[in-house]
C-alpha atoms as a PDB file:
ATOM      1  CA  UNK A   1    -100.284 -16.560 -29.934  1.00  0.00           C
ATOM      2  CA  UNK A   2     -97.879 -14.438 -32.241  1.00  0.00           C
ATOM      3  CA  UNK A   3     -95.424 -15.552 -34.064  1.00  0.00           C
ATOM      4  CA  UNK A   4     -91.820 -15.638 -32.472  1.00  0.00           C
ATOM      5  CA  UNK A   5     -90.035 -12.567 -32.704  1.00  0.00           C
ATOM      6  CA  UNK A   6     -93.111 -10.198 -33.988  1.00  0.00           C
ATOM      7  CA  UNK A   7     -94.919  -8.787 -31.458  1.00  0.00           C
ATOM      8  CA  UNK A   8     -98.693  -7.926 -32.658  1.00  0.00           C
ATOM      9  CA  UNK A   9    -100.074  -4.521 -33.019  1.00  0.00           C
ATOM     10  CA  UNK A  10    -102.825  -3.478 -31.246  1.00  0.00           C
ATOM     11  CA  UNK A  11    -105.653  -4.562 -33.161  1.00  0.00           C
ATOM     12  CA  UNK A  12    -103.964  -8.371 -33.049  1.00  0.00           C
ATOM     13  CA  UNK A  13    -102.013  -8.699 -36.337  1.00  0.00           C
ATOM     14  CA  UNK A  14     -98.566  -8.883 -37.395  1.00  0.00           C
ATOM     15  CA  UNK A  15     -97.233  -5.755 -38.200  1.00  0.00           C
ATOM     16  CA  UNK A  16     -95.150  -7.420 -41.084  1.00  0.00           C
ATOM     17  CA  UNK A  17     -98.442  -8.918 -42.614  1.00  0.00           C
ATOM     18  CA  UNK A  18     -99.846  -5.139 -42.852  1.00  0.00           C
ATOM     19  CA  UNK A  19     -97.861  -3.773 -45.583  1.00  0.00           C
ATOM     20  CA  UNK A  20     -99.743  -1.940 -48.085  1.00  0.00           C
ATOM     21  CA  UNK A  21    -100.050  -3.553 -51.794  1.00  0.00           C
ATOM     22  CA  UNK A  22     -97.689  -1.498 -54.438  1.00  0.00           C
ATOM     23  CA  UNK A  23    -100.417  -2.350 -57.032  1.00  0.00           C
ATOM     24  CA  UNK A  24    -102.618   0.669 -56.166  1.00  0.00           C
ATOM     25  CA  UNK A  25    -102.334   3.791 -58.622  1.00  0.00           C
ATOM     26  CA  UNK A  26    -100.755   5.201 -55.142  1.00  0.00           C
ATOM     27  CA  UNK A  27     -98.674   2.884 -54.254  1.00  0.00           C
ATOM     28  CA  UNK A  28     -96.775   3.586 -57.960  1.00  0.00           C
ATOM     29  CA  UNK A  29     -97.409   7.309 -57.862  1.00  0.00           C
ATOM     30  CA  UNK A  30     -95.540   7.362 -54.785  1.00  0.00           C
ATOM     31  CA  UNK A  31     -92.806   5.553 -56.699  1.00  0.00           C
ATOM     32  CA  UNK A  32     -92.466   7.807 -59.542  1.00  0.00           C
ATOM     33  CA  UNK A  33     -92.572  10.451 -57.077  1.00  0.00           C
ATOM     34  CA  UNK A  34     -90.062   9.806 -54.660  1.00  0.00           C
ATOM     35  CA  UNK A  35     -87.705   8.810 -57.751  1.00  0.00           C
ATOM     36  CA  UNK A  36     -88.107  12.266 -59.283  1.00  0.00           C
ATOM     37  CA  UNK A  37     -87.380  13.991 -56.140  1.00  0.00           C
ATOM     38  CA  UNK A  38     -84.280  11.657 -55.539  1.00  0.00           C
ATOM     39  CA  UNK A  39     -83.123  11.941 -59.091  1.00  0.00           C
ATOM     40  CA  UNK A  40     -82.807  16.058 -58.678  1.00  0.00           C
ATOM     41  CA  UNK A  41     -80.196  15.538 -55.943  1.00  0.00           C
ATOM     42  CA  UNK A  42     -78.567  11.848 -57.172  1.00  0.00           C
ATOM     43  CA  UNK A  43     -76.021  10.972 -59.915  1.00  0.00           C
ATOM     44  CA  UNK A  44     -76.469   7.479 -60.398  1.00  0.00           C
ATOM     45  CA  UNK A  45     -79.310   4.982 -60.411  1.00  0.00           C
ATOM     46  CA  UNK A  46     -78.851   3.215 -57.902  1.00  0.00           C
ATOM     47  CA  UNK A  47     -78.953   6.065 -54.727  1.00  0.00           C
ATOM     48  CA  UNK A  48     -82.513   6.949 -56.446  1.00  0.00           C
ATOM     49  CA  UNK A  49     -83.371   3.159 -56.278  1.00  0.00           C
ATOM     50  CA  UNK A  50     -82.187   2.969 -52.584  1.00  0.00           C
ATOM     51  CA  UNK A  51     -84.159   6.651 -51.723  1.00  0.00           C
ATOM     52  CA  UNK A  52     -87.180   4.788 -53.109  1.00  0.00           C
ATOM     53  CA  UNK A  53     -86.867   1.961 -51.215  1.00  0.00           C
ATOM     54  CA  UNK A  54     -86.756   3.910 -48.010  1.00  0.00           C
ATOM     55  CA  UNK A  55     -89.835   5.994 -48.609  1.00  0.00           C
ATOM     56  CA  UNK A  56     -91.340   2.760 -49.186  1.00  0.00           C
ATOM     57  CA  UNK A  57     -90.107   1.221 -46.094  1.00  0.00           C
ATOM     58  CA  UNK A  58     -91.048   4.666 -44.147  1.00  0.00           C
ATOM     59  CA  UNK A  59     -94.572   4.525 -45.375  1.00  0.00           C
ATOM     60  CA  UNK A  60     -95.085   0.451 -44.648  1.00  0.00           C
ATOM     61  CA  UNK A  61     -95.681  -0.462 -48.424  1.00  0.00           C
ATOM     62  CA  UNK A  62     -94.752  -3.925 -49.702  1.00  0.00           C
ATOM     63  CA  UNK A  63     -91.543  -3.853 -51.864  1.00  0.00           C
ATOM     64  CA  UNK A  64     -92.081  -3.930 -55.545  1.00  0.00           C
ATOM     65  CA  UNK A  65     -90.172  -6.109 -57.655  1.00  0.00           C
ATOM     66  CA  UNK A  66     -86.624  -4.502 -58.752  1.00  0.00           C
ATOM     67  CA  UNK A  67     -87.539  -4.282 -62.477  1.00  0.00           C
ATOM     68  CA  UNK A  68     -89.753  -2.077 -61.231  1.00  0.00           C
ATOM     69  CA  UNK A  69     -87.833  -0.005 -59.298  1.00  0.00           C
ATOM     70  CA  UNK A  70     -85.227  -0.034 -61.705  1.00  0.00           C
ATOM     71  CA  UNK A  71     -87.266   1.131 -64.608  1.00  0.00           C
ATOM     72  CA  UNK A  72     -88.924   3.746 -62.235  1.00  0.00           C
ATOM     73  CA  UNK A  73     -85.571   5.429 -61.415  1.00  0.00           C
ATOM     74  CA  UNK A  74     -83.938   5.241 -64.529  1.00  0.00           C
ATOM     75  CA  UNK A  75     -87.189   7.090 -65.994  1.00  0.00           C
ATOM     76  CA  UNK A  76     -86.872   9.235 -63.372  1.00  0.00           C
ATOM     77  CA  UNK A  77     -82.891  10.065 -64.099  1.00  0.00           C
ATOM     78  CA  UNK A  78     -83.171  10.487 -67.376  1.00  0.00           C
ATOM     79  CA  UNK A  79     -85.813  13.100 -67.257  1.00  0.00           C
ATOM     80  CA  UNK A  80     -84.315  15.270 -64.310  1.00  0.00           C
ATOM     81  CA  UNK A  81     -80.929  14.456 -66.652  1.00  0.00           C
ATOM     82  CA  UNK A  82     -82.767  16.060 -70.042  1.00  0.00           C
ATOM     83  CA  UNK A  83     -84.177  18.690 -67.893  1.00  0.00           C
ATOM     84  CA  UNK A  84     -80.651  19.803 -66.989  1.00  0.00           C
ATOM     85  CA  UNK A  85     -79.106  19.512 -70.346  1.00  0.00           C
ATOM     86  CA  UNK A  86     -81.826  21.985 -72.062  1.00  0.00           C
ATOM     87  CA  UNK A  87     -81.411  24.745 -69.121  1.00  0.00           C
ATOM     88  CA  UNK A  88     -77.946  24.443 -69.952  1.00  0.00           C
ATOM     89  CA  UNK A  89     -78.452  24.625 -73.442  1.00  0.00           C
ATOM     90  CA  UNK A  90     -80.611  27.337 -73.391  1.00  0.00           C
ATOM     91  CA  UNK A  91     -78.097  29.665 -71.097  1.00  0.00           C
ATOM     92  CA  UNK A  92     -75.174  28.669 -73.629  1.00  0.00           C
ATOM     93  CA  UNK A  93     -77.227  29.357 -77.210  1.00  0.00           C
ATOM     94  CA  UNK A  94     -77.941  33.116 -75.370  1.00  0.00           C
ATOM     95  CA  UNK A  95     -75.694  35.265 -77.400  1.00  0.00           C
ATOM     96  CA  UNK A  96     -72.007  36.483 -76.418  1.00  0.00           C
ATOM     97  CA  UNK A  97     -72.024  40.289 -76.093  1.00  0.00           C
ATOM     98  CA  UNK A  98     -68.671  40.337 -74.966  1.00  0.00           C
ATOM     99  CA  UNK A  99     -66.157  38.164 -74.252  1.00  0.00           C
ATOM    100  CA  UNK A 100     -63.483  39.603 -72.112  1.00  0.00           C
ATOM    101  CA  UNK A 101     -60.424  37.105 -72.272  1.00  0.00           C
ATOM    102  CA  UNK A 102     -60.826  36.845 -76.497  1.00  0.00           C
ATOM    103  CA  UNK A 103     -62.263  40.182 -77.516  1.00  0.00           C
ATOM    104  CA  UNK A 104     -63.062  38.878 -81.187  1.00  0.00           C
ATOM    105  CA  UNK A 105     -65.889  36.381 -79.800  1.00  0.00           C
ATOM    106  CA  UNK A 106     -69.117  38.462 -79.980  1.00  0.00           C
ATOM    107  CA  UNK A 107     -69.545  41.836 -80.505  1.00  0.00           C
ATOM    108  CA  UNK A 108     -66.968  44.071 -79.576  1.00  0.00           C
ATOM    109  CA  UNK A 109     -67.517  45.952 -76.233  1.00  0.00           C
ATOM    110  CA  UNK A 110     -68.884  49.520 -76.683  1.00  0.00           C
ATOM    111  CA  UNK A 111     -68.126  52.767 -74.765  1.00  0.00           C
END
Protein backbone atom coordinates (compact mmCIF):
# COMPACT_ATOMS: atom_id res chain seq x y z
CA UNK A 1 0.00 0.00 0.00
CA UNK A 2 1.76 3.47 -0.70
CA UNK A 3 2.41 5.81 1.47
CA UNK A 4 -0.27 8.66 1.98
CA UNK A 5 -0.02 11.34 -0.35
CA UNK A 6 2.66 9.63 -2.93
CA UNK A 7 1.20 7.80 -5.41
CA UNK A 8 3.73 4.94 -6.79
CA UNK A 9 5.21 4.88 -10.18
CA UNK A 10 4.69 2.26 -12.34
CA UNK A 11 7.17 -0.18 -11.48
CA UNK A 12 5.74 0.10 -7.57
CA UNK A 13 8.06 2.61 -5.83
CA UNK A 14 7.86 5.96 -4.50
CA UNK A 15 8.80 8.39 -6.82
CA UNK A 16 10.43 10.48 -3.93
CA UNK A 17 12.63 7.39 -2.91
CA UNK A 18 14.07 7.40 -6.69
CA UNK A 19 16.21 10.35 -6.66
CA UNK A 20 19.51 9.86 -8.09
CA UNK A 21 22.71 10.01 -5.60
CA UNK A 22 24.78 13.50 -6.14
CA UNK A 23 27.90 11.40 -5.27
CA UNK A 24 28.44 10.15 -8.86
CA UNK A 25 31.24 12.05 -10.96
CA UNK A 26 27.80 13.06 -12.89
CA UNK A 27 25.82 13.98 -10.49
CA UNK A 28 28.75 16.88 -9.59
CA UNK A 29 29.63 17.48 -13.22
CA UNK A 30 26.18 18.42 -13.70
CA UNK A 31 26.68 20.81 -10.79
CA UNK A 32 29.64 22.58 -11.96
CA UNK A 33 27.94 22.71 -15.15
CA UNK A 34 24.75 24.17 -14.64
CA UNK A 35 26.62 26.78 -12.24
CA UNK A 36 28.87 27.93 -15.08
CA UNK A 37 26.08 28.34 -17.41
CA UNK A 38 24.03 30.26 -14.67
CA UNK A 39 26.98 32.31 -13.61
CA UNK A 40 27.32 33.83 -17.46
CA UNK A 41 23.84 35.34 -17.13
CA UNK A 42 23.68 35.94 -12.95
CA UNK A 43 25.20 38.68 -10.72
CA UNK A 44 25.08 37.26 -7.46
CA UNK A 45 25.53 33.87 -5.85
CA UNK A 46 22.71 33.07 -4.83
CA UNK A 47 20.39 33.09 -8.42
CA UNK A 48 23.33 30.57 -9.61
CA UNK A 49 22.69 28.52 -6.37
CA UNK A 50 18.85 28.60 -6.98
CA UNK A 51 19.46 27.77 -11.12
CA UNK A 52 21.36 24.77 -9.74
CA UNK A 53 18.93 23.66 -7.60
CA UNK A 54 16.34 23.57 -10.31
CA UNK A 55 18.33 21.59 -12.82
CA UNK A 56 18.70 19.32 -10.04
CA UNK A 57 15.13 19.16 -9.21
CA UNK A 58 14.35 18.92 -13.20
CA UNK A 59 16.61 15.98 -13.58
CA UNK A 60 15.29 14.00 -10.15
CA UNK A 61 18.78 14.13 -8.36
CA UNK A 62 18.95 14.18 -4.55
CA UNK A 63 19.90 17.68 -3.20
CA UNK A 64 23.46 18.10 -2.19
CA UNK A 65 24.33 19.67 0.91
CA UNK A 66 24.50 23.71 0.62
CA UNK A 67 28.28 23.90 1.28
CA UNK A 68 28.31 22.28 -1.67
CA UNK A 69 26.31 24.20 -3.67
CA UNK A 70 27.66 27.18 -2.30
CA UNK A 71 31.25 26.44 -3.04
CA UNK A 72 30.13 25.17 -6.55
CA UNK A 73 28.61 28.56 -7.52
CA UNK A 74 30.91 30.79 -6.03
CA UNK A 75 33.70 28.80 -8.12
CA UNK A 76 31.61 29.11 -10.79
CA UNK A 77 31.14 33.19 -10.36
CA UNK A 78 34.34 33.91 -9.86
CA UNK A 79 35.63 32.32 -12.97
CA UNK A 80 32.86 33.64 -15.46
CA UNK A 81 33.73 37.05 -13.19
CA UNK A 82 37.79 36.77 -14.14
CA UNK A 83 36.80 35.78 -17.54
CA UNK A 84 35.03 39.13 -17.96
CA UNK A 85 37.56 41.30 -16.33
CA UNK A 86 40.54 40.06 -18.79
CA UNK A 87 38.25 40.58 -22.10
CA UNK A 88 37.81 43.85 -20.72
CA UNK A 89 41.23 44.34 -20.00
CA UNK A 90 42.44 43.24 -23.05
CA UNK A 91 39.97 45.70 -25.25
CA UNK A 92 41.14 48.68 -22.87
CA UNK A 93 45.26 47.95 -22.97
CA UNK A 94 44.56 48.05 -27.16
CA UNK A 95 46.12 51.31 -28.00
CA UNK A 96 44.24 54.81 -28.50
CA UNK A 97 44.72 55.95 -32.11
CA UNK A 98 42.58 58.73 -31.66
CA UNK A 99 40.65 60.13 -29.23
CA UNK A 100 38.09 62.49 -30.53
CA UNK A 101 36.72 64.51 -27.42
CA UNK A 102 40.70 65.14 -26.04
CA UNK A 103 42.79 65.17 -29.19
CA UNK A 104 46.17 64.96 -27.11
CA UNK A 105 45.32 61.22 -25.90
CA UNK A 106 46.97 59.00 -28.57
CA UNK A 107 48.28 59.83 -31.64
CA UNK A 108 47.02 62.67 -33.34
CA UNK A 109 44.50 61.92 -36.19
CA UNK A 110 46.09 61.95 -39.70
CA UNK A 111 44.73 63.20 -43.07
Amino acid sequence: MPERGFPLTSNGKNPIRQSVLLSGQAGIELVESTALRAASTKEHVTDIINEVLEELVRQYYELPSFSILDDSATKAWKKVRLNFFAEYRQQLSLPILYHPVCPTVGLQKTG
